[in-house]
C-alpha atoms as a PDB file:
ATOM      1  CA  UNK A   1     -18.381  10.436  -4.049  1.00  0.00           C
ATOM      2  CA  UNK A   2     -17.136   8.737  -0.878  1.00  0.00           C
ATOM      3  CA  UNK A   3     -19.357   5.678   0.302  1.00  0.00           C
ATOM      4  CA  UNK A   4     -17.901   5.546   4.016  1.00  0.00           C
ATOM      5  CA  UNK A   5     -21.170   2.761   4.473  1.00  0.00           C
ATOM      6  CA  UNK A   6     -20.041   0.087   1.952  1.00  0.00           C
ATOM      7  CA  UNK A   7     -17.255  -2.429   2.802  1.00  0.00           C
ATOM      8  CA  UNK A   8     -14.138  -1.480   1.027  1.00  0.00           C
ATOM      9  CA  UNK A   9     -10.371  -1.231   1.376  1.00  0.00           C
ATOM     10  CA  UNK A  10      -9.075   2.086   2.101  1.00  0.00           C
ATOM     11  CA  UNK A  11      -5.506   3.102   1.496  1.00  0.00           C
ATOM     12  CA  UNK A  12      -4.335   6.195   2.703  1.00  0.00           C
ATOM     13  CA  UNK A  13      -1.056   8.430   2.032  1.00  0.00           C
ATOM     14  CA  UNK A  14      -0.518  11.080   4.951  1.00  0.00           C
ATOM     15  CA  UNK A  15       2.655  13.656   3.741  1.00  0.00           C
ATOM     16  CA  UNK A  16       3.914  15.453   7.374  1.00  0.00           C
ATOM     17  CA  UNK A  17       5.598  18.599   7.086  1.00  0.00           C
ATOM     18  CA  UNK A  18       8.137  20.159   9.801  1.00  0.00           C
ATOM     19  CA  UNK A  19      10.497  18.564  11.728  1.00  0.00           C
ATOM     20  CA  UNK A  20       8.669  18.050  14.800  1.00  0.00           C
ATOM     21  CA  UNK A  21       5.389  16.761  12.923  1.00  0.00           C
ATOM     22  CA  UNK A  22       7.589  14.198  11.184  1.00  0.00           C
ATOM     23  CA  UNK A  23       8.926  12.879  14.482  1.00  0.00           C
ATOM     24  CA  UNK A  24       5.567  12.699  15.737  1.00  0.00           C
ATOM     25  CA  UNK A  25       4.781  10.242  13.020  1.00  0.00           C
ATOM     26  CA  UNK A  26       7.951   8.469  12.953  1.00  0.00           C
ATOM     27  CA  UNK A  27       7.429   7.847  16.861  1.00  0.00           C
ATOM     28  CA  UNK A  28       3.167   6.851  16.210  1.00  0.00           C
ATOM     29  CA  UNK A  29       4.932   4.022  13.823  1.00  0.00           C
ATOM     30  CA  UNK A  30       6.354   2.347  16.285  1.00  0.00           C
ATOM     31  CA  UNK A  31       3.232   2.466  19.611  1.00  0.00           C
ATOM     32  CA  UNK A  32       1.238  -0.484  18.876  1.00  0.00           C
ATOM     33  CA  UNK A  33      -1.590   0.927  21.047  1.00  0.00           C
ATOM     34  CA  UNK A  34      -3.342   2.732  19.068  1.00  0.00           C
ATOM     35  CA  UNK A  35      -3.325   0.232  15.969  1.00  0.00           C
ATOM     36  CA  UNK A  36      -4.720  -2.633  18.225  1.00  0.00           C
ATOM     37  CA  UNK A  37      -7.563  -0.732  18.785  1.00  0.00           C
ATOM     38  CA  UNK A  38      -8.258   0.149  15.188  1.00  0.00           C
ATOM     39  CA  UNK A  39      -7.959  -3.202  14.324  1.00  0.00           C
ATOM     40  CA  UNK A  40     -10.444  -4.259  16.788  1.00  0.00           C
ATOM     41  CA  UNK A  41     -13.001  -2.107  14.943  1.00  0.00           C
ATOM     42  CA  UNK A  42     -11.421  -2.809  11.215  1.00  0.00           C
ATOM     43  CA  UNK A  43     -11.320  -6.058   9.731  1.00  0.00           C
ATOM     44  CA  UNK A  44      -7.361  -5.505   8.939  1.00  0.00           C
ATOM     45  CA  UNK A  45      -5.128  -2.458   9.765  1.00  0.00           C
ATOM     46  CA  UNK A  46      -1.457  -1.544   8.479  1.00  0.00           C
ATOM     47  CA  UNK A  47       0.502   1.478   9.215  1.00  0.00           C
ATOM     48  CA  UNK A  48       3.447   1.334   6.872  1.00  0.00           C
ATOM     49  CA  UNK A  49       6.548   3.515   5.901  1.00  0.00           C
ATOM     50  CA  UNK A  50       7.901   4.442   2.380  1.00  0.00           C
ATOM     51  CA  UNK A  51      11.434   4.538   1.282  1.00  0.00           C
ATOM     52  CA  UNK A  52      13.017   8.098  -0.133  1.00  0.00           C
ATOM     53  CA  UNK A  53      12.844   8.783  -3.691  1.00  0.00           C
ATOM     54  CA  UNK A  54       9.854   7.761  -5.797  1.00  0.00           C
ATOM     55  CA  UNK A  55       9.254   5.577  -3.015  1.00  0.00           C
ATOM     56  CA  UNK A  56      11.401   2.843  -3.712  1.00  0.00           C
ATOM     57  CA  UNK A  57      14.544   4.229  -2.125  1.00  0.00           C
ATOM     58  CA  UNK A  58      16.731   2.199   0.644  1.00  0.00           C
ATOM     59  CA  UNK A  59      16.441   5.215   2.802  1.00  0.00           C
ATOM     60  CA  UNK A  60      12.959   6.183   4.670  1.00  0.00           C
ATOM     61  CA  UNK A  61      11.242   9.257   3.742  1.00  0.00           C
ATOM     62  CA  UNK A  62      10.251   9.915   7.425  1.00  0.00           C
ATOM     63  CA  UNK A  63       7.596  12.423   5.853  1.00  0.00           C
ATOM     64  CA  UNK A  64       5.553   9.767   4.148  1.00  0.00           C
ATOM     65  CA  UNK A  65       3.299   7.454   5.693  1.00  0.00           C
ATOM     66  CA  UNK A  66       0.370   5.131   4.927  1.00  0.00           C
ATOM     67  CA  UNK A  67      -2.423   3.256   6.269  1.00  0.00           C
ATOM     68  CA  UNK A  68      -4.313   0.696   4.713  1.00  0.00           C
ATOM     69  CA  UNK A  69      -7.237  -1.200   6.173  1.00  0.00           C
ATOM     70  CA  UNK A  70     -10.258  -3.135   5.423  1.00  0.00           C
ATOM     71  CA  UNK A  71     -13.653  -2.198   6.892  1.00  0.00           C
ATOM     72  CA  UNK A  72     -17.605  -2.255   6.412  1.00  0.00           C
ATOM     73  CA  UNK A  73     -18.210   1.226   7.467  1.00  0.00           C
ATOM     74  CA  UNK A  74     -15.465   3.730   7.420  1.00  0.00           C
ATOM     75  CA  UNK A  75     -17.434   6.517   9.237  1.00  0.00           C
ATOM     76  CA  UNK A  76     -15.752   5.725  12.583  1.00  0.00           C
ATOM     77  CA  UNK A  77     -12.602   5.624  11.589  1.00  0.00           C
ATOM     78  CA  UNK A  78     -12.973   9.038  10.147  1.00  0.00           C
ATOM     79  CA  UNK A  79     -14.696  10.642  13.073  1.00  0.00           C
ATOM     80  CA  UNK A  80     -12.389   8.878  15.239  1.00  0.00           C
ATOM     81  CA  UNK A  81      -9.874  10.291  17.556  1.00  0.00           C
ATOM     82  CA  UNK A  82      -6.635   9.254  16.355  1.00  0.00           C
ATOM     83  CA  UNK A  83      -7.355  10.125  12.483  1.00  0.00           C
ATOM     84  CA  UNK A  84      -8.388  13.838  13.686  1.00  0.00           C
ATOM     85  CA  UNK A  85      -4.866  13.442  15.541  1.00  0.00           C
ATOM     86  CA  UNK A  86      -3.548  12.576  12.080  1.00  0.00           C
ATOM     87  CA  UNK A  87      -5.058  14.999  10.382  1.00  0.00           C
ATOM     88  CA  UNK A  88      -4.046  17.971  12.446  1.00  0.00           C
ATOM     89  CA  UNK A  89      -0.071  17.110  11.977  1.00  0.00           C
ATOM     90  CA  UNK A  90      -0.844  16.934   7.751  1.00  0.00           C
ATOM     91  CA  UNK A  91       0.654  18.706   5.525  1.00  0.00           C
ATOM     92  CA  UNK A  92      -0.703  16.323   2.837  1.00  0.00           C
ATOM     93  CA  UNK A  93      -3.621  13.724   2.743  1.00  0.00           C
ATOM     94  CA  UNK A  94      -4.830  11.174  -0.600  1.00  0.00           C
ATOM     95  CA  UNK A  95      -7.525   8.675   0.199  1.00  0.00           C
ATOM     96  CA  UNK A  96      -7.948   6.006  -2.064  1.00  0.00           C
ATOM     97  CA  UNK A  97     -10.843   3.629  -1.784  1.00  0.00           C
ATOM     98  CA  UNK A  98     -10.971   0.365  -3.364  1.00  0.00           C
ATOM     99  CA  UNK A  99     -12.786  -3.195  -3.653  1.00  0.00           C
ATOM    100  CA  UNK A 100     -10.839  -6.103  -4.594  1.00  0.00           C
ATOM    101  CA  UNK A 101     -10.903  -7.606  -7.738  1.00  0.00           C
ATOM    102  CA  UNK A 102      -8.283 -10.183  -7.924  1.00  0.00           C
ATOM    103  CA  UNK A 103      -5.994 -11.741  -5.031  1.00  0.00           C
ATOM    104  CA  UNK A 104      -3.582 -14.753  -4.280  1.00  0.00           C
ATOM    105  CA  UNK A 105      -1.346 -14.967  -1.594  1.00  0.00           C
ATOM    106  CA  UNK A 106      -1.221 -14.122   2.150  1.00  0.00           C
ATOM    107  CA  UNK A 107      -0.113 -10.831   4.696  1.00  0.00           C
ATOM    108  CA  UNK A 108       0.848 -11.873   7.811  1.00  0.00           C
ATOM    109  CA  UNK A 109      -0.741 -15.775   7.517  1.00  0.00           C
ATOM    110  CA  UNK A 110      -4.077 -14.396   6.216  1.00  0.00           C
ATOM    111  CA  UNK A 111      -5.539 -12.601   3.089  1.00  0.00           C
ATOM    112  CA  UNK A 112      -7.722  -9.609   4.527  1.00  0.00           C
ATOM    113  CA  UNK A 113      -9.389  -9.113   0.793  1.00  0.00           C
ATOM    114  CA  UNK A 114     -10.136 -12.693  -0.001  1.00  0.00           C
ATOM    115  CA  UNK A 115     -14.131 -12.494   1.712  1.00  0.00           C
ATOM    116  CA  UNK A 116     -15.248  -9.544  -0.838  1.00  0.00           C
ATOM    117  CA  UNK A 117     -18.739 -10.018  -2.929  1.00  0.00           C
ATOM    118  CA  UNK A 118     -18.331  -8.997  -6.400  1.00  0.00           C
ATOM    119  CA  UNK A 119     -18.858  -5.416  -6.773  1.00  0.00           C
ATOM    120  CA  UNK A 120     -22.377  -4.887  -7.951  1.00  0.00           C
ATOM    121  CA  UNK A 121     -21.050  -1.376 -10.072  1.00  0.00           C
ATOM    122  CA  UNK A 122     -17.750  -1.358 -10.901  1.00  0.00           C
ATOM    123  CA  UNK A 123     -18.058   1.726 -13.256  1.00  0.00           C
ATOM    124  CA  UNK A 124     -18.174   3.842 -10.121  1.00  0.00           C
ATOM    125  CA  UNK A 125     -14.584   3.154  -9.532  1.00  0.00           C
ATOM    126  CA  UNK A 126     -12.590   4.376 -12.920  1.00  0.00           C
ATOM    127  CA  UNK A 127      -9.316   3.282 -12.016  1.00  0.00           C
ATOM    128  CA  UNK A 128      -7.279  -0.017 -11.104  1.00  0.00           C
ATOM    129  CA  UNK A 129      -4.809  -0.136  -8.550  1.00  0.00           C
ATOM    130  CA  UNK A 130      -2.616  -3.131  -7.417  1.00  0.00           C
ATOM    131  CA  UNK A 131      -0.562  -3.940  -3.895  1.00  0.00           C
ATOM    132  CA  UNK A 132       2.057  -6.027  -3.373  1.00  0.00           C
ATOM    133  CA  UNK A 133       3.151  -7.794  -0.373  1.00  0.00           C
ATOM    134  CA  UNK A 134       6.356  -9.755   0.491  1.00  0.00           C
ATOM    135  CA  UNK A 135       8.375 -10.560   3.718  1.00  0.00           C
ATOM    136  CA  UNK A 136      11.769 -11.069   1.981  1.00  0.00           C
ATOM    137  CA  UNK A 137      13.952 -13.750   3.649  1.00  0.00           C
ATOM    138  CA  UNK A 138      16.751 -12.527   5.785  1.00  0.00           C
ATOM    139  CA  UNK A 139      19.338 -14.514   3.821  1.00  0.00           C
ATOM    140  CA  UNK A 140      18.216 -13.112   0.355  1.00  0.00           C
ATOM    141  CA  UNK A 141      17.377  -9.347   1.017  1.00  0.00           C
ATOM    142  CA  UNK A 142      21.000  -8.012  -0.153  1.00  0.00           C
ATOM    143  CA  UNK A 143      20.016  -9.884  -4.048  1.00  0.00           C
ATOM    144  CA  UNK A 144      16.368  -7.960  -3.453  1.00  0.00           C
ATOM    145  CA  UNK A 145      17.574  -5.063  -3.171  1.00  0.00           C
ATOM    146  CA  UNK A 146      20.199  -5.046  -5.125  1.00  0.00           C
ATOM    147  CA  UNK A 147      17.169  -5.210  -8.175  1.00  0.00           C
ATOM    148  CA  UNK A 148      14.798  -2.409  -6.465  1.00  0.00           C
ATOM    149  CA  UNK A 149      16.592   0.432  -8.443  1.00  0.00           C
ATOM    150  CA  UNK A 150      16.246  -0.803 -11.626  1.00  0.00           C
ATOM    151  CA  UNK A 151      13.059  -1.868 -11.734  1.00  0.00           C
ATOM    152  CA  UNK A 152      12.101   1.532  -9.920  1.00  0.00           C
ATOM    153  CA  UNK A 153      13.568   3.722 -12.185  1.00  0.00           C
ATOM    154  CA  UNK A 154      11.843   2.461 -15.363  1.00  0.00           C
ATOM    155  CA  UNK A 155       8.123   2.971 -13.719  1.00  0.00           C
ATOM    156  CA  UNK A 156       6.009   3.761 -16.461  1.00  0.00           C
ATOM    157  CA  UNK A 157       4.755   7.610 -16.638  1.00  0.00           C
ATOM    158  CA  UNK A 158       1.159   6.077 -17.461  1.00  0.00           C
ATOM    159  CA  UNK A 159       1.134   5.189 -13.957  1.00  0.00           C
ATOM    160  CA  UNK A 160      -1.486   7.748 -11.912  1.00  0.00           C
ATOM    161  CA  UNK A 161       1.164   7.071  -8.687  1.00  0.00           C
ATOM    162  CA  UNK A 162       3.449   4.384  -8.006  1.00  0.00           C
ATOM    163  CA  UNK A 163       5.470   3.728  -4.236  1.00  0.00           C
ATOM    164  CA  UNK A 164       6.988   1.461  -2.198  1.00  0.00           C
ATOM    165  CA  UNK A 165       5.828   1.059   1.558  1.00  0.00           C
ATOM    166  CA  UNK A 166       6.799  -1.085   4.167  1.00  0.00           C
ATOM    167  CA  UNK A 167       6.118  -2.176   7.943  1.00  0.00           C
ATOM    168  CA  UNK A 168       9.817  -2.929   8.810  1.00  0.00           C
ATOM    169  CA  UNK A 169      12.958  -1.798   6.543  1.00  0.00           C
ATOM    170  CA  UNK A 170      14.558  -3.876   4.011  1.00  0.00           C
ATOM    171  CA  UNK A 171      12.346  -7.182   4.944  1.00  0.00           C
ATOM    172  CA  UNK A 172       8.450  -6.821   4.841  1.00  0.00           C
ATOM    173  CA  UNK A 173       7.715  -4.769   2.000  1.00  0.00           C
ATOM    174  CA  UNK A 174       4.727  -3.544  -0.299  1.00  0.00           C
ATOM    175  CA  UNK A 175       3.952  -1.605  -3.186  1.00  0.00           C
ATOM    176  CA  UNK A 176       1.114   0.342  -4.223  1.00  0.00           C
ATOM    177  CA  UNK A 177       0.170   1.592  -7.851  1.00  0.00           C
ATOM    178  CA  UNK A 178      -3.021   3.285  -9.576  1.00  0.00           C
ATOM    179  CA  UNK A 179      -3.520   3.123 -12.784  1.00  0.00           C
ATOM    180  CA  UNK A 180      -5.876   4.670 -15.488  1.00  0.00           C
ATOM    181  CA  UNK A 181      -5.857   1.671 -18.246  1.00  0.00           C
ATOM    182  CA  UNK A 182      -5.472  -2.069 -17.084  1.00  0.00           C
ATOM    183  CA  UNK A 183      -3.396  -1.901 -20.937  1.00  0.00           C
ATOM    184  CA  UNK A 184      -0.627   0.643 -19.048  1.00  0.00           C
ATOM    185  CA  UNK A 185      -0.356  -1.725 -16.382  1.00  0.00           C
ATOM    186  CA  UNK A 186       0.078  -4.375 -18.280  1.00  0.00           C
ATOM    187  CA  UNK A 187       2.262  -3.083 -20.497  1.00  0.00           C
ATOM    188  CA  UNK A 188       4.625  -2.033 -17.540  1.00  0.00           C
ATOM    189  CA  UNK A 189       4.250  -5.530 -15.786  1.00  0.00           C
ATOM    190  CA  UNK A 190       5.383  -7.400 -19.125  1.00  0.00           C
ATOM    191  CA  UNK A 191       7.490  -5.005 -20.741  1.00  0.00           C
ATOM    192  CA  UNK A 192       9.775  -3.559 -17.858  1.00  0.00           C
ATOM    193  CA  UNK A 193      12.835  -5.862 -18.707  1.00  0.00           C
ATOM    194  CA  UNK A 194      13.835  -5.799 -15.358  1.00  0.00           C
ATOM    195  CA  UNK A 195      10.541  -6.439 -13.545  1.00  0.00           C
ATOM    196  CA  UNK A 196      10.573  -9.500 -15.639  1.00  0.00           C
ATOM    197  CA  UNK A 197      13.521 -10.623 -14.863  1.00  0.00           C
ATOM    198  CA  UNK A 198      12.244 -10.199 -10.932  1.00  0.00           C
ATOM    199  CA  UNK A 199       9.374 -12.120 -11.221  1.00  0.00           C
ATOM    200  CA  UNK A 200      11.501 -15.290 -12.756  1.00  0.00           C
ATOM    201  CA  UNK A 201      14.087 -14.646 -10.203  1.00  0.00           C
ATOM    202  CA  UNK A 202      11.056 -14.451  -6.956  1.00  0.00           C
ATOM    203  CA  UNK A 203       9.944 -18.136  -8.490  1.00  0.00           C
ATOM    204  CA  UNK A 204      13.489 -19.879  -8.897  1.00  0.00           C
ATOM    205  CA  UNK A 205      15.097 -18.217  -5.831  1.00  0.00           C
ATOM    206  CA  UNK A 206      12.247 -18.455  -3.724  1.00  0.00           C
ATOM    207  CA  UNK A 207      13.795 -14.666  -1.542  1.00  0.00           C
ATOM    208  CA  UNK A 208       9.422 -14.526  -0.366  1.00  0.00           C
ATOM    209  CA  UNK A 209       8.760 -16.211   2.597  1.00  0.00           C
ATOM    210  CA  UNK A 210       5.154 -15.084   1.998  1.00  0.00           C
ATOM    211  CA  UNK A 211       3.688 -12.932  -0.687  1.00  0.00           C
ATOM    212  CA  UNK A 212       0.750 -11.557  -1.756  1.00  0.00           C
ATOM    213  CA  UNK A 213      -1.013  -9.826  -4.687  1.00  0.00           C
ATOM    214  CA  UNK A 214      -4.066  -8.022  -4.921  1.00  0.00           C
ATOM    215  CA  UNK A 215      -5.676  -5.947  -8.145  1.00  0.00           C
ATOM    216  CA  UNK A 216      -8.293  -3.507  -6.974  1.00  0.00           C
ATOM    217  CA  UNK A 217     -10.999  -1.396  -8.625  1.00  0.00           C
ATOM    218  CA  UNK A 218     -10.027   2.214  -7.216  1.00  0.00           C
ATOM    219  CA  UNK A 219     -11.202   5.595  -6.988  1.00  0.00           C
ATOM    220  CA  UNK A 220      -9.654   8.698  -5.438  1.00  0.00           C
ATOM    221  CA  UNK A 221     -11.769  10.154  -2.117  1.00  0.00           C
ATOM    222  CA  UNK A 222     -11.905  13.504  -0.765  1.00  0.00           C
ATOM    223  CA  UNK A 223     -12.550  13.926   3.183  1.00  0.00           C
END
């Protein structure tokens, strides 16, 4: 059941079909309009892209699209005029709604999911899900990337989705995964030889000039 009245995170994956649908979308990611007056009603707003592939690609998929925000009622947003707009362009919608769990780090010199309660019943969310956040340092983004693939192409099948996102190409990037089993994702994090190797390389190398992580309790909405 959606809860639109309780303060949560939403994250939200619109697919656009058609060629002129997709350019409407690719064009709405660049107004900034429209998102500063979202984020006057939301505690924290992001529109972000996602790269070709399983997400993780070099190239945009300029078909994919996401949103993620923070709010304490999510009934506005939903009634409002731009997500109708939104909606009638879709091909494709997944609304994921989750409360935060765990977090370190920062997004843009703040962390939106820092000033959460604990969740009174966290059995009525029966997955995990974790986002990432870096801005990647201009000098060390050809050694980044040069590590996406292989990390991306051993994502585990336990995973319930896995993709990369991002608010401008190649530099601030963020992932998003949902997972059934906190054991899968753990097994992934630790066992993926080459996410490993990452990890060590993001502490001696320093290529974040911010970062941010963020483990969620999640559940899958329907509108």
């Amino acid at each position: 059941m959606r809860k639109d009245y309780e303060p949560a995170v939403y994250l939200i994956i619109f697919k656009f079909e058609g060629l002129l649908n997709k350019w409407w979308a690719f064009k709405k990611m660049g107004l900034r309009g429209w998102k500063d007056r979202l984020k006057q009603k939301l505690r924290f707003f992001k529109m972000m892209g996602t790269g070709s592939g399983n997400g993780f690609g070099i190239i945009p998929d300029f078909s994919t699209y996401t949103w993620i925000f923070t709010t304490d009622n999510a009934t506005g947003l939903f009634e409002s005029e731009v997500f109708r707009e939104f909606k009638q362009k879709l091909g494709m919608i997944r609304i994921f709604q989750m409360y935060p769990h765990k977090t370190h780090g920062l997004w843009n010199g703040i962390n939106p999911f820092s000033d959460f309660p604990p969740l009174s019943d966290p059995e009525e969310y029966p997955w995990i899900s974790i986002v990432t956040r870096g801005s990647i340092r201009r000098s060390m983004w050809w050694k980044f990337w040069n590590y996406v693939p292989k990390v991306s192409s051993q994502i585990s099948e336990k995973a319930i989705l896995s993709m990369g996102m991002g608010e401008l190409p190649l530099i601030e990037q963020a992932t998003f995964s949902v997972w059934e089993r906190t054991e899968d994702m753990y097994q992934w994090a630790y066992g993926n030889t080459y996410h490993v190797e990452v990890v060590k390389l993001t502490k001696s190398l320093g290529w974040y000039e911010e970062e941010m992580f963020t483990r969620f309790y999640c559940r899958e909405v329907q509108l």
